[in-house]
N, C-alpha and C. Protein backbone atom coordinates (compact mmCIF):
# COMPACT_ATOMS: atom_id res chain seq x y z
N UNK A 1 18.04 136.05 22.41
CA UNK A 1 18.62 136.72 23.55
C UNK A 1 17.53 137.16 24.52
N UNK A 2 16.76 137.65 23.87
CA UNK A 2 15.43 138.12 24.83
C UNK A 2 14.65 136.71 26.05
N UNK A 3 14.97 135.44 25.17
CA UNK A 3 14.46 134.21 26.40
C UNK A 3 15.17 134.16 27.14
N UNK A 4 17.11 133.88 26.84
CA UNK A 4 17.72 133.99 28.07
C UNK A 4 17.63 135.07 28.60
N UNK A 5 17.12 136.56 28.38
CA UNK A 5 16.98 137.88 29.78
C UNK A 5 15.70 137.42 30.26
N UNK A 6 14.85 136.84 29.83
CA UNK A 6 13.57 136.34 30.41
C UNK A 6 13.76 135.15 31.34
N UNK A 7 14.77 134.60 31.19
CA UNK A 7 15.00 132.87 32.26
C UNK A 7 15.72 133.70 33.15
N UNK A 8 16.71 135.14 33.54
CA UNK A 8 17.67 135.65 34.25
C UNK A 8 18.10 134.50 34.97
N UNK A 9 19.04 133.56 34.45
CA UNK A 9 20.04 132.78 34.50
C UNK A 9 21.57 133.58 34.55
N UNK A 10 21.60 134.36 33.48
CA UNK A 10 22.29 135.72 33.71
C UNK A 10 22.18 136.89 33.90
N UNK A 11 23.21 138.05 33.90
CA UNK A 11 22.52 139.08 34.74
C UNK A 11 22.48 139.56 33.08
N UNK A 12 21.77 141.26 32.98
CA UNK A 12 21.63 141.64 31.90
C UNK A 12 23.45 142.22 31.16
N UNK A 13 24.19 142.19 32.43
CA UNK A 13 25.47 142.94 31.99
C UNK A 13 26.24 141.63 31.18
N UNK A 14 26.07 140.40 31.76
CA UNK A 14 26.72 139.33 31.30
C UNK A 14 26.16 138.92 29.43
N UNK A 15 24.55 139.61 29.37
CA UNK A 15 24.51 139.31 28.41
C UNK A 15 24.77 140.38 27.33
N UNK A 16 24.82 141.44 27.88
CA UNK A 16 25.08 142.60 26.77
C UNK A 16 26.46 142.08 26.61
N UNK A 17 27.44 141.51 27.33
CA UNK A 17 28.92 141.45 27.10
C UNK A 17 28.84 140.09 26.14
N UNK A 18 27.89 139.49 26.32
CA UNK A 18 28.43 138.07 25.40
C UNK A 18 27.95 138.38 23.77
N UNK A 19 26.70 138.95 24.45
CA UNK A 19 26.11 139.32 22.25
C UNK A 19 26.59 140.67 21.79
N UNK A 20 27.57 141.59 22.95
CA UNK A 20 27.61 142.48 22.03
C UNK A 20 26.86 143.84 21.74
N UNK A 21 26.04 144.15 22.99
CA UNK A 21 24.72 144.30 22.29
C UNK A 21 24.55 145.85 23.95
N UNK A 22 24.39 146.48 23.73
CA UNK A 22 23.81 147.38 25.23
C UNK A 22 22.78 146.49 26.17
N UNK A 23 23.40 146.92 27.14
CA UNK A 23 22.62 147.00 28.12
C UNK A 23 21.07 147.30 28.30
N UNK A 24 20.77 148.46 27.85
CA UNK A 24 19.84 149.17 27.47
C UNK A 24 18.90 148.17 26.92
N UNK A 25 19.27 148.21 26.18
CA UNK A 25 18.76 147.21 24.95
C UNK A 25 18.62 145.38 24.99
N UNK A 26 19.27 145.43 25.66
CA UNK A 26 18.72 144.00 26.50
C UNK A 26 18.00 144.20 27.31
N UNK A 27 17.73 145.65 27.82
CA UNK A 27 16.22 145.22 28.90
C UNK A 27 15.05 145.71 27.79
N UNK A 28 15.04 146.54 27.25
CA UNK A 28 14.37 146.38 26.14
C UNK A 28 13.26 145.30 25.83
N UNK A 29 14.29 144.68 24.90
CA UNK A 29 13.87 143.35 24.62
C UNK A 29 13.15 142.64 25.55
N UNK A 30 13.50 141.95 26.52
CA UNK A 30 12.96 141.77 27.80
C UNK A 30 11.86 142.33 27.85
N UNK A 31 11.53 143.75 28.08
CA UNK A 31 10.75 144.30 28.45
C UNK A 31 9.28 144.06 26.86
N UNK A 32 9.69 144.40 25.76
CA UNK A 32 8.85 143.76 24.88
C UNK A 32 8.70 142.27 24.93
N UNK A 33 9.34 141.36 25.29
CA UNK A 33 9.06 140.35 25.03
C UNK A 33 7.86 139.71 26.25
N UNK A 34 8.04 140.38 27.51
CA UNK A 34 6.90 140.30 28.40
C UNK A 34 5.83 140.83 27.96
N UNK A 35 5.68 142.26 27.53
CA UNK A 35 4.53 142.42 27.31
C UNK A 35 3.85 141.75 25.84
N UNK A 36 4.25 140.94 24.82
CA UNK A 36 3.84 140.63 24.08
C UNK A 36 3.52 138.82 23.94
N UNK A 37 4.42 138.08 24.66
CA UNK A 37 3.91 137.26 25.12
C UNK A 37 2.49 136.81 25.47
N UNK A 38 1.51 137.39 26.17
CA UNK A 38 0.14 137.04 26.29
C UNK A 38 -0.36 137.36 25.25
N UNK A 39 -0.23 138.18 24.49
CA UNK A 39 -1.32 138.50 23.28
C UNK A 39 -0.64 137.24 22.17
N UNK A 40 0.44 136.86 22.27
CA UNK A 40 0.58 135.10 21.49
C UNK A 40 -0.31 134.40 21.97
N UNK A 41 -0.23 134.08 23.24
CA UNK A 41 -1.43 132.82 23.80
C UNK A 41 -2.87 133.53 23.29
N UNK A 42 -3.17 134.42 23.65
CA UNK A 42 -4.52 134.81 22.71
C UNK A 42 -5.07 134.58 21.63
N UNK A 43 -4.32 134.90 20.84
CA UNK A 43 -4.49 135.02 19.13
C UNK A 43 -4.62 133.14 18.64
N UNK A 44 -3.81 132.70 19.36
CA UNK A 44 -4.06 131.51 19.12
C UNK A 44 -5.27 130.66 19.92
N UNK A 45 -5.49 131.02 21.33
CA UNK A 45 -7.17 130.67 21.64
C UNK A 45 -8.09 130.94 20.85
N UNK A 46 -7.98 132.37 20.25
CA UNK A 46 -9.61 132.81 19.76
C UNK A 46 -9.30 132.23 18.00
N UNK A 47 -8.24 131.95 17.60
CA UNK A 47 -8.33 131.06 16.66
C UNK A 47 -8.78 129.68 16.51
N UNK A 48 -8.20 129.00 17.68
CA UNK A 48 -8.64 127.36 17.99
C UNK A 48 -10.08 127.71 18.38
N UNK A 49 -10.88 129.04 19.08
CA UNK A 49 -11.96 129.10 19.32
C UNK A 49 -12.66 129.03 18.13
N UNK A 50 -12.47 130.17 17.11
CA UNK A 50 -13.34 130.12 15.94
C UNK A 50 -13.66 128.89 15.10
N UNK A 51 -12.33 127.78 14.74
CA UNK A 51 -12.17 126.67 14.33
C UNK A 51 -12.96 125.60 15.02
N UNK A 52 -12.99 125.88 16.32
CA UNK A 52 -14.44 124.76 17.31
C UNK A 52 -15.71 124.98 16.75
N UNK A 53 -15.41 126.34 17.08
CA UNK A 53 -17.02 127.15 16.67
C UNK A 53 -17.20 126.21 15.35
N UNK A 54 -16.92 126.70 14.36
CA UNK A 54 -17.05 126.45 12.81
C UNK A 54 -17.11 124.44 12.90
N UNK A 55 -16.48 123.86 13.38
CA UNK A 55 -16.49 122.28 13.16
C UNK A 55 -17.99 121.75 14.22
N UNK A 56 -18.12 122.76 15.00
CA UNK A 56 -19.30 122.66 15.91
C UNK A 56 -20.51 122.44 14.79
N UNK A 57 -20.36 123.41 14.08
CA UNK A 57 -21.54 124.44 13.68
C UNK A 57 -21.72 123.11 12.21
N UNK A 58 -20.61 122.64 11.42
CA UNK A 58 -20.96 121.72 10.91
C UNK A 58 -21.41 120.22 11.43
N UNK A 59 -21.11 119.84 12.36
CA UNK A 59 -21.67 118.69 12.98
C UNK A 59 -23.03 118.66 13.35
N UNK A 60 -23.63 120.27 14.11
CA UNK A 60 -25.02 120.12 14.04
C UNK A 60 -25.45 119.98 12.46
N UNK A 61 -24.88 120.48 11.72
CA UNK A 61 -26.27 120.16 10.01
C UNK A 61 -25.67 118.72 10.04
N UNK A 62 -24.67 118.30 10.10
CA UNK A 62 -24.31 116.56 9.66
C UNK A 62 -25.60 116.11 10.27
N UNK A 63 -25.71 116.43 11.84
CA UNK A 63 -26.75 115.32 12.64
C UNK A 63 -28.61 116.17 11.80
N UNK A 64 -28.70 117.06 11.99
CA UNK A 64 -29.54 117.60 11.44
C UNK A 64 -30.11 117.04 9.86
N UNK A 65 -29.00 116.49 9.16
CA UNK A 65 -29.65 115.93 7.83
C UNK A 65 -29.92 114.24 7.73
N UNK A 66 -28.47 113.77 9.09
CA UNK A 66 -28.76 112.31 9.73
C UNK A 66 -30.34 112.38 10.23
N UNK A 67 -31.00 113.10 11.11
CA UNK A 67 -32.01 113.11 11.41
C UNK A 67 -33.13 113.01 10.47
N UNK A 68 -32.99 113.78 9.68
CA UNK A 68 -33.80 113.76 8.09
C UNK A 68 -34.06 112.48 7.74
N UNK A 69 -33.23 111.66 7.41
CA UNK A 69 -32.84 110.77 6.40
C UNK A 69 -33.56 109.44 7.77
N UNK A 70 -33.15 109.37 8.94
CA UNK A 70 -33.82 108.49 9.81
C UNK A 70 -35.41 108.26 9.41
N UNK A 71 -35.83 109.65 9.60
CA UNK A 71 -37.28 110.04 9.74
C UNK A 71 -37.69 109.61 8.44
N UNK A 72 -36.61 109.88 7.15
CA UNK A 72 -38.21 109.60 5.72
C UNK A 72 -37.70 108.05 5.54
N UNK A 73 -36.90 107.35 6.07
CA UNK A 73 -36.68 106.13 5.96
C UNK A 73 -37.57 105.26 7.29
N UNK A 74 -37.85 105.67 7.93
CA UNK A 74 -38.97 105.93 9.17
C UNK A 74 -40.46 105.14 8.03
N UNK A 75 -40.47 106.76 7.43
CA UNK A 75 -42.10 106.93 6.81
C UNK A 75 -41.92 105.68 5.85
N UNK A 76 -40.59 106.00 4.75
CA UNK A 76 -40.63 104.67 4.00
C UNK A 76 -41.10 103.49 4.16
N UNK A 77 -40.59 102.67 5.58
CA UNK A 77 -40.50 101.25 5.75
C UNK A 77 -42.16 100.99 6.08
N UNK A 78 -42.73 102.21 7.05
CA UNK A 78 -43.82 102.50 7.33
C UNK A 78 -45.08 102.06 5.81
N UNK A 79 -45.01 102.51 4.84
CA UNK A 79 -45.40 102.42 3.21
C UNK A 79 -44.95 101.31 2.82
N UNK A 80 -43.85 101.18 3.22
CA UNK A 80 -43.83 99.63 2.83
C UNK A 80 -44.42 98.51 3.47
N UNK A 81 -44.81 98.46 4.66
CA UNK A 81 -45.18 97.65 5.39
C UNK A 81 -44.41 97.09 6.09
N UNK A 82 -42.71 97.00 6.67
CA UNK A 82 -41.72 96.70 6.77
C UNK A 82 -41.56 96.16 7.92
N UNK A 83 -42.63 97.89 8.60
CA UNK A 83 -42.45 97.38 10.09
C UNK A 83 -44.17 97.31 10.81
């Protein structure tokens, strides 16, 4: 009920009469459902943020141990005479 007082497609009297419900209390709702709305989109940025962060943070050691492994295979071929 609170999305349709948020679309005001109807008025708030039409909807207290269809659910039943006060007036009052349909702006209410409304009225919480605006202010809580942005702190949803939030919680879920600084989540998808931390989760970047963290898949970030493993890709540098992936390349960091790729780098390793270049370099003593580097020295290897080097000892071997390879190259």
């Amino acid at each position: 009920m609170a999305l349709e007082a948020l679309r005001s497609e109807k008025t708030v009297a039409q909807l207290s009469s269809e659910y039943g419900v006060h007036a009052t209390q349909v702006n209410a709702w409304r009225k919480q459902a605006l202010e809580g709305l942005p702190d949803l989109f939030e919680r879920a940025n600084g989540a998808d943020a931390k989760a970047q962060e963290a898949q970030k943070e493993q890709l540098y050691q992936q390349i960091g141990k790729l780098q390793m492994e270049v370099e003593w295979l580097k020295k290897k071929s080097k000892q071997l005479g390879l190259t």
